[in-house]
Each structure stands twice: as C-alpha cells, then as structure tokens.
Protein backbone atom coordinates (compact mmCIF):
# COMPACT_ATOMS: atom_id res chain seq x y z
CA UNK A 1 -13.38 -50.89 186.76
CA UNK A 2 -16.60 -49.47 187.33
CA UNK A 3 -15.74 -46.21 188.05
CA UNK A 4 -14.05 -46.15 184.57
CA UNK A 5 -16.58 -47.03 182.72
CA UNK A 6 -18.97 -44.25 184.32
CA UNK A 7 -16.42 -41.69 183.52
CA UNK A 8 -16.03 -42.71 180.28
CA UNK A 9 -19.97 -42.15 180.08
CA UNK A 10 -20.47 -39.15 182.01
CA UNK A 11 -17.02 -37.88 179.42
CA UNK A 12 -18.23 -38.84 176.63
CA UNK A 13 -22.16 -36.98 177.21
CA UNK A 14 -20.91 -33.75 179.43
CA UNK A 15 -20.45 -31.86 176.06
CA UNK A 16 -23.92 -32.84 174.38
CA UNK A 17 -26.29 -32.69 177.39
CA UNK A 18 -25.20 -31.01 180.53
CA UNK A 19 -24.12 -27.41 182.09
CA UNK A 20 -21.65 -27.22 184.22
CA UNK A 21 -23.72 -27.67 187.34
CA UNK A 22 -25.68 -30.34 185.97
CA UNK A 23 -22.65 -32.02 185.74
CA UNK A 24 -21.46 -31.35 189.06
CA UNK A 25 -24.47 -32.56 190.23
CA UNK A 26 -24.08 -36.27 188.47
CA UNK A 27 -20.58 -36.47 189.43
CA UNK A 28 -21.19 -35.90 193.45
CA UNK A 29 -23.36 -39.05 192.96
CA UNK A 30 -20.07 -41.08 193.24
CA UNK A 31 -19.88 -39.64 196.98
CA UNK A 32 -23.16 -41.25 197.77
CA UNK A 33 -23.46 -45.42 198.61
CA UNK A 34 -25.22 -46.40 195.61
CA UNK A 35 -24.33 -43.30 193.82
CA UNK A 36 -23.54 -43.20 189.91
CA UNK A 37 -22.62 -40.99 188.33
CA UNK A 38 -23.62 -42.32 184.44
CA UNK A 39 -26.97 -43.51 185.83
CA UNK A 40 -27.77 -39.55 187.13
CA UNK A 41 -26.46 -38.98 184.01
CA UNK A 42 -28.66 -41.44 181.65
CA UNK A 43 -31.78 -40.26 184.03
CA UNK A 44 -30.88 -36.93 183.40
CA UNK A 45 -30.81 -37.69 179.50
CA UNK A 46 -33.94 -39.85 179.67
CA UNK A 47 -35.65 -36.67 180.82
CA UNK A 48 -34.71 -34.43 178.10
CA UNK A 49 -36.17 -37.42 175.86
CA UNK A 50 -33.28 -38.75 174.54
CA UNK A 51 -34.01 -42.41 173.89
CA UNK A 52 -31.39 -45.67 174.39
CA UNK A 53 -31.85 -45.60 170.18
CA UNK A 54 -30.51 -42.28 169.90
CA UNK A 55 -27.73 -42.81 172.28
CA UNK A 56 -26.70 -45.98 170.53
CA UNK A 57 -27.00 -44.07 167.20
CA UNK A 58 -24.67 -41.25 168.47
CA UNK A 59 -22.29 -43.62 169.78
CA UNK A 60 -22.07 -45.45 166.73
CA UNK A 61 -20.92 -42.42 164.95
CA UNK A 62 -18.40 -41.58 167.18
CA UNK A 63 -17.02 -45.06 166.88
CA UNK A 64 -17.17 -45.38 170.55
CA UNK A 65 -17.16 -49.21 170.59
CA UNK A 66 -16.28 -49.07 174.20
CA UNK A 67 -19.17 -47.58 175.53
CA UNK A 68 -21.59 -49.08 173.18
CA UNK A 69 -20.26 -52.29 174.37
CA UNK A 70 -21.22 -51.19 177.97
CA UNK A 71 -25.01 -50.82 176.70
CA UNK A 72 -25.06 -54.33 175.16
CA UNK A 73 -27.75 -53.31 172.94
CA UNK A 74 -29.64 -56.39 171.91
CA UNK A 75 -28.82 -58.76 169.08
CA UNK A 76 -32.56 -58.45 167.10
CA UNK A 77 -33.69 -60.34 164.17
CA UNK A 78 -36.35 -57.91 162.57
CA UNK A 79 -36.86 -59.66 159.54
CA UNK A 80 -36.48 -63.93 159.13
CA UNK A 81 -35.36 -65.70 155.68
CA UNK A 82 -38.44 -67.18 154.95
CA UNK A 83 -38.69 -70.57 153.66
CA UNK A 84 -38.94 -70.78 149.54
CA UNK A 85 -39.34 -74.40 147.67
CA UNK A 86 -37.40 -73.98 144.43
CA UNK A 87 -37.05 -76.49 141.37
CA UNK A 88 -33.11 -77.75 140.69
CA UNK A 89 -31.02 -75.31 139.04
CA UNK A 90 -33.56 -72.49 139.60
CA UNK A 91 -32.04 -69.68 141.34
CA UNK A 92 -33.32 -68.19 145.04
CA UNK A 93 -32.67 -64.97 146.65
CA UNK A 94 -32.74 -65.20 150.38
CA UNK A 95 -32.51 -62.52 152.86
CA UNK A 96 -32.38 -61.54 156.62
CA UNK A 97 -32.62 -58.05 158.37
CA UNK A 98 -30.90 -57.71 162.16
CA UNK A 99 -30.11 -54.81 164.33
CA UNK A 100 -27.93 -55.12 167.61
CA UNK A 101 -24.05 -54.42 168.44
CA UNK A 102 -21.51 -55.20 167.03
CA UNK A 103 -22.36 -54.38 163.56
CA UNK A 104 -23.81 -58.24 162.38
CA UNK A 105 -22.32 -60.74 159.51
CA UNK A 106 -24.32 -63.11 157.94
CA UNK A 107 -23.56 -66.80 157.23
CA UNK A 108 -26.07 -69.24 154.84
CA UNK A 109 -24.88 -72.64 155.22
CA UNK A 110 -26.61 -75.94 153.49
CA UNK A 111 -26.04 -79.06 155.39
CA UNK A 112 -23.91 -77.64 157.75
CA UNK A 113 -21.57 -76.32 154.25
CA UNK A 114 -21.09 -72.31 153.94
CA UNK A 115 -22.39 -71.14 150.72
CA UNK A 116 -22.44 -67.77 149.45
CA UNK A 117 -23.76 -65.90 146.65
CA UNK A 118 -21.57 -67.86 143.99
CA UNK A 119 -22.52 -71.24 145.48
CA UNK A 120 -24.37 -73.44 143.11
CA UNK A 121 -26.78 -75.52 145.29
C-alpha cells in the first residue's frame, strides 16, 4: 500500500519539479531500508521552496483528492462565530472562516435543532 501511495506522489510531481536524473535519484531510494521515494521527493521540493501550502493548493486544482488525502492537511478554524446578544425578532448574521481538507460544510444548530438561513429563531 505504501509503495502506491509514493508512486502516486513521486507521479504526480516528476513533471513539475524534477529532471530526469533527479528523478532517478528519488526513485533508487526505494532500494535503500528506510528509503522513500516521495519523502526524497518532498525534501527535494522543500529545497526549491515549495511550501506544504502550495502543494496542497496545486493538488487541489488537479482534483487529486487521493493524494491530498495522504497529506491530511489540518482541519483549522481561522475565524470563530463570535457571540452576539440580540432582542426577539431582531435578525443576526453569524459567520465562521475554516481551512483544512476536505473542502468544509457548515452546520448552526439551536438547542441541538439545525437552522439555516430561513430559520426564524
């Protein structure tokens, strides 16, 4: 299984970031005991300065959902809903801002009900 998913990595990144020898190079890391051939691969990246941000971004536009899932990029909440006191009948706008993979739903609930943006509260 393993060795699938670091062909799948060292595939998917050949094109963008290596030569030829450069790839040779990351996939005779297989041959050694601890040797991988996506994590010569990432270093390799990391030295050109391509960040994890800018991998998950390219990813992400390829639709790749495989690999990204292999990064488990994590779940972030950048922004909270802060906490509003409102009179009865007076309407509120809430609002939360989250980064991570898969692409994130939100859910409001009151008193363990759903609501959504129709629901009179």
């Amino acid at each position: 299984m393993y060795v699938q998913k670091d062909f799948l990595l060292l595939l998917l990144f050949v094109v963008i970031f290596c030569s030829s020898l450069e790839l040779e190079h990351c996939s005779l890391q297989v041959l050694s005991p601890e040797g991988s051939p996506s994590w010569s691969l990432l270093q390799l990246m990391g030295e050109r300065g391509c960040t994890v941000s800018e991998l998950t971004e390219l990813l992400q536009s390829l639709q790749h959902t495989e690999v990204l899932q292999l990064l488990n990029p994590i779940i972030k909440i950048v922004v909270e809903p802060e906490s509003q006191a409102v009179f009865s009948g007076q309407m509120v706008k809430l609002s939360c801002w989250a980064t991570g993979y898969p692409l994130l739903y939100y859910q409001w609930f009151k008193e363990k009900k759903m609501v959504n943006k129709y629901t009179k509260i």
